[in-house]
N, C-alpha and C. Protein backbone atom coordinates (compact mmCIF):
# COMPACT_ATOMS: atom_id res chain seq x y z
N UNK A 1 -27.19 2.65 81.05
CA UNK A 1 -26.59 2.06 79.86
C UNK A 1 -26.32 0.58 80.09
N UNK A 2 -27.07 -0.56 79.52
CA UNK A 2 -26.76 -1.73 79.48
C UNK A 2 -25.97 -2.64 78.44
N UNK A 3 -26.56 -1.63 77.30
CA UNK A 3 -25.60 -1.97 75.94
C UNK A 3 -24.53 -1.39 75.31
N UNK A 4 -23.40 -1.79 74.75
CA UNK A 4 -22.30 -0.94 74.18
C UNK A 4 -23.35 0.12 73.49
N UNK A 5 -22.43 1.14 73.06
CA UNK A 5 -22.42 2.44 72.28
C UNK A 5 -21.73 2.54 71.49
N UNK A 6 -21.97 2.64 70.21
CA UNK A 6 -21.04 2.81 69.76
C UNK A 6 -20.48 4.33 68.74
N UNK A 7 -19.22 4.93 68.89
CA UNK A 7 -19.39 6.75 67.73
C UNK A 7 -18.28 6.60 67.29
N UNK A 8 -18.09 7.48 66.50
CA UNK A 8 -16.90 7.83 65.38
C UNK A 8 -17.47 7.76 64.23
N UNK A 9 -18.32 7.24 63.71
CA UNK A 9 -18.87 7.35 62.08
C UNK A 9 -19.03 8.97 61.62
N UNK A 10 -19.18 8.52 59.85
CA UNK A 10 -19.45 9.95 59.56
C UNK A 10 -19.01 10.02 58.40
N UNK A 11 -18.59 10.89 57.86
CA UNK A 11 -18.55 11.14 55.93
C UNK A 11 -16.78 11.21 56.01
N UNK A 12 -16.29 10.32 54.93
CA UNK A 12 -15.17 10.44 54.70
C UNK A 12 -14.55 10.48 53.37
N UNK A 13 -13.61 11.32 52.56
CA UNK A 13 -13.41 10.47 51.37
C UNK A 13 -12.48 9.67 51.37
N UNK A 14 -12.84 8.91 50.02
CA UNK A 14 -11.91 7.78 49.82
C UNK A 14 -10.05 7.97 50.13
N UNK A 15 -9.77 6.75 50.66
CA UNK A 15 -8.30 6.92 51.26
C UNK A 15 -8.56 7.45 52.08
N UNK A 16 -9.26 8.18 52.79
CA UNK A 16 -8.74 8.74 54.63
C UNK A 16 -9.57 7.36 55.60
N UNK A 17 -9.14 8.14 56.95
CA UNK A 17 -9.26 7.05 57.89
C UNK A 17 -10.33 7.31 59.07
N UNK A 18 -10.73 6.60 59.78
CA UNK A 18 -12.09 7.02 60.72
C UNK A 18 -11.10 5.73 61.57
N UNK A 19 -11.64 6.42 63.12
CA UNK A 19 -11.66 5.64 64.10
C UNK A 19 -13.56 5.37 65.15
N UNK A 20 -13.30 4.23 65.05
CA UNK A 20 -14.60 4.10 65.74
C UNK A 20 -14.46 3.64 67.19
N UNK A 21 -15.63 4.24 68.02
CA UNK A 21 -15.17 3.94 69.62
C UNK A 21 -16.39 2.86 70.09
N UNK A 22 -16.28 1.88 71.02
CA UNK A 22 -17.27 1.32 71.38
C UNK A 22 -17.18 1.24 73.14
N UNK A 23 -18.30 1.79 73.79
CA UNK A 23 -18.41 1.91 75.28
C UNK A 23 -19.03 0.73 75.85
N UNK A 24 -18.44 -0.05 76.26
CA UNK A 24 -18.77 -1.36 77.21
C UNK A 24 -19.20 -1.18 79.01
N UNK A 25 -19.91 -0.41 78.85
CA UNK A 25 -20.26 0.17 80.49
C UNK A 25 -20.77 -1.22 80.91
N UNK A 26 -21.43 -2.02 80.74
CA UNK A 26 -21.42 -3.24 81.64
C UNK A 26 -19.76 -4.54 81.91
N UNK A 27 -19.50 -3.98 81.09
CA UNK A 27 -18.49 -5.03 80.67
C UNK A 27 -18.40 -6.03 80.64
N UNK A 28 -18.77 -6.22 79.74
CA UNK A 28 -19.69 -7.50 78.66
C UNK A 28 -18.27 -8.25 78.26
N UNK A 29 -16.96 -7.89 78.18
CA UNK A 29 -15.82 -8.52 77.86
C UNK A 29 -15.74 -9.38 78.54
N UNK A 30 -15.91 -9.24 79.86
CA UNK A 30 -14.99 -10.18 80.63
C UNK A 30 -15.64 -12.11 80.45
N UNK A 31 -17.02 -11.62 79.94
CA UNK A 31 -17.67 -13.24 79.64
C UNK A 31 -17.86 -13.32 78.33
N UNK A 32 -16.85 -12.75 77.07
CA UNK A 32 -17.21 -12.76 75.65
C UNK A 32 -16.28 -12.37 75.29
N UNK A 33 -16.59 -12.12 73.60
CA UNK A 33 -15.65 -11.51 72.39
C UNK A 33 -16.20 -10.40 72.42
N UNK A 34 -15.43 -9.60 71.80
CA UNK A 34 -15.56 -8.69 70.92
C UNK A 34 -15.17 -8.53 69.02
N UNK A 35 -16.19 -8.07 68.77
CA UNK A 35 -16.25 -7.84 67.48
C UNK A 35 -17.24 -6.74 66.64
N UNK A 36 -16.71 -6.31 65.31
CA UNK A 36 -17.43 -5.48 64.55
C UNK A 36 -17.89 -5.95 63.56
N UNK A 37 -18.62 -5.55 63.25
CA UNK A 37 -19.88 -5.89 61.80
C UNK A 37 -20.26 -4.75 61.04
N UNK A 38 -20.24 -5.14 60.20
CA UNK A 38 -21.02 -3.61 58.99
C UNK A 38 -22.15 -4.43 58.21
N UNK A 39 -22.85 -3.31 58.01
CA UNK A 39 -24.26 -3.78 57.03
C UNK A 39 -24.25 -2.63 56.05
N UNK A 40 -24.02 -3.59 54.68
CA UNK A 40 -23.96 -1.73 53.74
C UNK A 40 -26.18 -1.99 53.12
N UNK A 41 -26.51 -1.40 52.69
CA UNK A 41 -27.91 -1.39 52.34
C UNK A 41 -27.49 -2.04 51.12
N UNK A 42 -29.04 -3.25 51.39
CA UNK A 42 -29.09 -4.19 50.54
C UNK A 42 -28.17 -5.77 50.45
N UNK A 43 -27.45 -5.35 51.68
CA UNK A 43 -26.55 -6.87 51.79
C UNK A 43 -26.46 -7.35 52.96
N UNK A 44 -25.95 -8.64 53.02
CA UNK A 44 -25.98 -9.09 54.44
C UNK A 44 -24.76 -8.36 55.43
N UNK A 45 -25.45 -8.64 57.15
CA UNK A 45 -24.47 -8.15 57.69
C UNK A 45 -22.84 -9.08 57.71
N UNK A 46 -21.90 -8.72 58.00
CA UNK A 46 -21.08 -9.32 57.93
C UNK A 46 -20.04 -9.06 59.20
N UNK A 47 -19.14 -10.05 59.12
CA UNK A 47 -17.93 -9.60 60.30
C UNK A 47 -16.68 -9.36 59.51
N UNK A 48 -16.76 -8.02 60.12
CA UNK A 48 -15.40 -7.22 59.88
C UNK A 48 -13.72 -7.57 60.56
N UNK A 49 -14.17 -7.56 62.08
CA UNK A 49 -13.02 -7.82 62.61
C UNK A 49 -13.41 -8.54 64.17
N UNK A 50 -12.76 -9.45 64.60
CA UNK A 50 -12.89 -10.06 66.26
C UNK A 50 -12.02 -10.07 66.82
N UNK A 51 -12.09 -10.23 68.02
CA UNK A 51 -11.08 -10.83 69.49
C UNK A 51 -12.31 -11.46 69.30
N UNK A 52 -11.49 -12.87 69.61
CA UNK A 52 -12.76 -13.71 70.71
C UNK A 52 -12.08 -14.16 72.12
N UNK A 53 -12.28 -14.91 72.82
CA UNK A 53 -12.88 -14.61 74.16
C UNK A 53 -11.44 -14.83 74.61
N UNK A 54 -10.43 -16.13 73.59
CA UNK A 54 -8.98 -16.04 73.96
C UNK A 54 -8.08 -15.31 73.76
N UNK A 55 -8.60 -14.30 72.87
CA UNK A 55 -7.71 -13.19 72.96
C UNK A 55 -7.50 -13.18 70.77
N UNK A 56 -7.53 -13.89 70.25
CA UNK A 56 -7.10 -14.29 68.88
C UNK A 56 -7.73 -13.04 67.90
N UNK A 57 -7.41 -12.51 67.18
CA UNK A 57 -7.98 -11.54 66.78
C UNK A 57 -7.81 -11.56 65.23
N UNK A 58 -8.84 -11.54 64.50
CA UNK A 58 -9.18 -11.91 62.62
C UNK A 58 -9.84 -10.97 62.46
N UNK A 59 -9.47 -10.63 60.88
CA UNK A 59 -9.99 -9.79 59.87
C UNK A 59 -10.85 -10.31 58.74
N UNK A 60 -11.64 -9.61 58.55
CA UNK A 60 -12.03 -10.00 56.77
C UNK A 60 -11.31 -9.92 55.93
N UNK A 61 -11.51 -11.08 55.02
CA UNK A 61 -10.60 -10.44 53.92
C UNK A 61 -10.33 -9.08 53.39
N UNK A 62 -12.18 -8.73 53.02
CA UNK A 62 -11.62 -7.24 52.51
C UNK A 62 -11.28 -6.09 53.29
N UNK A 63 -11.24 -6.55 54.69
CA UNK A 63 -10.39 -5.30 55.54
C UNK A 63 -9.13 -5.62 55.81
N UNK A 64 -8.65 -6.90 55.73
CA UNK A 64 -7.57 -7.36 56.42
C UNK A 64 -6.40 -6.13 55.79
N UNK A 65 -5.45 -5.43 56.83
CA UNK A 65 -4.35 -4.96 56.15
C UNK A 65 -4.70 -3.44 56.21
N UNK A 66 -5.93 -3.18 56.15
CA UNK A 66 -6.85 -1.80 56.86
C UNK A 66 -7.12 -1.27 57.45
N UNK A 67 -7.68 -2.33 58.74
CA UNK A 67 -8.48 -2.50 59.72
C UNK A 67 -7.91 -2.79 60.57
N UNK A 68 -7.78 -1.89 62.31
CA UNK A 68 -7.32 -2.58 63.19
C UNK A 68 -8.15 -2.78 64.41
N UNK A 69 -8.65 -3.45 64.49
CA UNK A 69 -9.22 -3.82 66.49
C UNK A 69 -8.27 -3.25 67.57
N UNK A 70 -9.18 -3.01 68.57
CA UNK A 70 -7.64 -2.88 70.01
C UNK A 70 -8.61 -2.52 70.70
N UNK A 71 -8.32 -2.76 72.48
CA UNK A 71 -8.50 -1.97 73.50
C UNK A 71 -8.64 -0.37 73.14
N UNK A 72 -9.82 0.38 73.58
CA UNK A 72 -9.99 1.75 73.55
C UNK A 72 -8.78 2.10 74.76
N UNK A 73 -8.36 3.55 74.11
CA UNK A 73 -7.57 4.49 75.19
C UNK A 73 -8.60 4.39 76.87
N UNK A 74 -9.75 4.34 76.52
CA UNK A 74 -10.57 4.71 78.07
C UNK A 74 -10.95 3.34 78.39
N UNK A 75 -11.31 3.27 79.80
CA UNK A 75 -11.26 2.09 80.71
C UNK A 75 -12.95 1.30 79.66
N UNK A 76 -12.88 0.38 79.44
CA UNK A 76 -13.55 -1.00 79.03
C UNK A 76 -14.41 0.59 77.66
N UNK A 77 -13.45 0.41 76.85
CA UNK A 77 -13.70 0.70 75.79
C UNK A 77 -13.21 -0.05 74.31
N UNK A 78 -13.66 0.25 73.16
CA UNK A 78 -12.75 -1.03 72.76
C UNK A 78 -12.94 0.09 71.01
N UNK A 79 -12.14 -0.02 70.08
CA UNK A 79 -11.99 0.50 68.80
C UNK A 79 -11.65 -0.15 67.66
N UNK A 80 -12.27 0.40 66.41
CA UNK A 80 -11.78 0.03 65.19
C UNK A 80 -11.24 1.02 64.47
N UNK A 81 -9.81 0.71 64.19
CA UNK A 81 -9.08 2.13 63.16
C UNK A 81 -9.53 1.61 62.05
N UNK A 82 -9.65 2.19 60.86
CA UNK A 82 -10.06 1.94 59.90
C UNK A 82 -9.31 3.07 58.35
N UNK A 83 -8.52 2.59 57.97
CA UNK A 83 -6.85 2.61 56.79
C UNK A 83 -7.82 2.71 55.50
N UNK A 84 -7.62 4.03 54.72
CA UNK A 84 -7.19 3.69 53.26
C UNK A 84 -8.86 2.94 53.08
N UNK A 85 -9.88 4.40 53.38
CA UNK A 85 -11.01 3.73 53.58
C UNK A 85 -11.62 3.50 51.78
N UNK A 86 -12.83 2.53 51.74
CA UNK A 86 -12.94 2.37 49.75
C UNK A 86 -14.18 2.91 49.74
N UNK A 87 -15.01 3.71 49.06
CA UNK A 87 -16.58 3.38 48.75
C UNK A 87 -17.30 2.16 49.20
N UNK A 88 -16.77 0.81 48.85
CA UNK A 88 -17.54 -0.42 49.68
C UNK A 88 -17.47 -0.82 50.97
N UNK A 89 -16.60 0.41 51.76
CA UNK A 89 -16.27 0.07 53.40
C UNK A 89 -17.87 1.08 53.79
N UNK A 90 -18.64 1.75 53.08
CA UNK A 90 -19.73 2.11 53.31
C UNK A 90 -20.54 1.65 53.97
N UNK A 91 -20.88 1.90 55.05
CA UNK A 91 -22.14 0.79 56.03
C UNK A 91 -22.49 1.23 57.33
N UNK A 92 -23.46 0.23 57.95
CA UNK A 92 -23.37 0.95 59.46
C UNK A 92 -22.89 -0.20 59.92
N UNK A 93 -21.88 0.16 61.19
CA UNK A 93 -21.23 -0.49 61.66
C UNK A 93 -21.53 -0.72 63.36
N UNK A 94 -21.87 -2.30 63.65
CA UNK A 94 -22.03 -2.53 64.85
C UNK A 94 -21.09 -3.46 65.79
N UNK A 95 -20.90 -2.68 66.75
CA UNK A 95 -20.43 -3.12 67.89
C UNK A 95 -20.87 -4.11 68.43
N UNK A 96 -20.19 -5.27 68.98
CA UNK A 96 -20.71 -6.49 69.79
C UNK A 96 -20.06 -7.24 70.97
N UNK A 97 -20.47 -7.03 72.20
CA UNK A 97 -19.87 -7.33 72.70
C UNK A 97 -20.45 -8.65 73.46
N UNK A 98 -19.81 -9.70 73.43
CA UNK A 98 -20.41 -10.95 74.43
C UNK A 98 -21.58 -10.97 73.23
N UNK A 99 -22.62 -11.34 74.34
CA UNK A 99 -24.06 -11.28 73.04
C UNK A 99 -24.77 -9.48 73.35
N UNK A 100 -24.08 -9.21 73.22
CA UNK A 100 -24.74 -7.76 73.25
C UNK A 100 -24.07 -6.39 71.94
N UNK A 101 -25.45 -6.19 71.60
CA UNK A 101 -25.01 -5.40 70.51
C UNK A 101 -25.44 -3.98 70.59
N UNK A 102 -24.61 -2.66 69.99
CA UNK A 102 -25.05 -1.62 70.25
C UNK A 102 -26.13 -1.44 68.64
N UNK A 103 -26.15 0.15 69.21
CA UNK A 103 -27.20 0.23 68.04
C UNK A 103 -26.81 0.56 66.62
N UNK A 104 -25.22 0.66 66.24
CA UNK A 104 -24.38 0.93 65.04
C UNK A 104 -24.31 2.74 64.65
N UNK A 105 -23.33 2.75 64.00
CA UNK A 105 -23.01 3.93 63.83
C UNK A 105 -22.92 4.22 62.17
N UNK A 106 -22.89 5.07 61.25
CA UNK A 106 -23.06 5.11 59.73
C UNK A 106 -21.59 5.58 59.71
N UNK A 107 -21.24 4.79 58.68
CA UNK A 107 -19.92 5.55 57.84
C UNK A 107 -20.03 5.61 56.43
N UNK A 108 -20.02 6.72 56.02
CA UNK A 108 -19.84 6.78 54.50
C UNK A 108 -18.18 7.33 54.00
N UNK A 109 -18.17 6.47 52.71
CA UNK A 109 -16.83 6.65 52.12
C UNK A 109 -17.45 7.52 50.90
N UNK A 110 -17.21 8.65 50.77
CA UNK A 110 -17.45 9.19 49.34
C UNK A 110 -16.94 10.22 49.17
N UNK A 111 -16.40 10.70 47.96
CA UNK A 111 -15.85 11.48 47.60
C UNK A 111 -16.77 13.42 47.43
């Protein structure tokens, strides 16, 4: 394994919550950020949420207040909780760590 991994996606309805896990087996942190991205079909990818490399950690607007980043429970793991999910939080969502990206995971919001 050279690249994060990333799981937790999957079918949710609207208002519940998903946690997503991302596995940093090289540990790609210690010379980078971390951050998440979603791509819903048909739009650009975007950034959801970061740490960058000093530690500072931002939201998107439309997650801000939703969405939380943090250190994973397991050693050089890293997560996104994800609050009070909408139909447009729909996407696949990728992990990034340093310049290294996993291969994304699908979340659907639907009822």
């Amino acid at each position: 394994q050279v690249q994060p991994v990333e799981s937790g996606g999957g079918l949710v309805q609207p208002g519940g919550s998903l946690r997503l896990s991302c596995e940093d087996s090289k540990n790609n942190f210690e010379f980078g950020s971390v951050a998440w991205y979603r791509q819903a079909p048909g739009k650009q990818r975007e950034l959801a949420a970061e740490i960058s490399w000093t530690g500072r950690i931002t939201y998107a607007d439309s997650v801000k207040g939703r969405f939380t980043i943090s250190r994973g429970n397991a050693k050089n793991t890293w997560s996104l909780e994800m609050n009070d999910l909408k139909p447009a939080d729909t996407a696949v969502y990728y992990c990034k760590i340093a310049t290294c990206w996993g291969q994304g995971t699908q979340v659907t919001v639907s009822a």
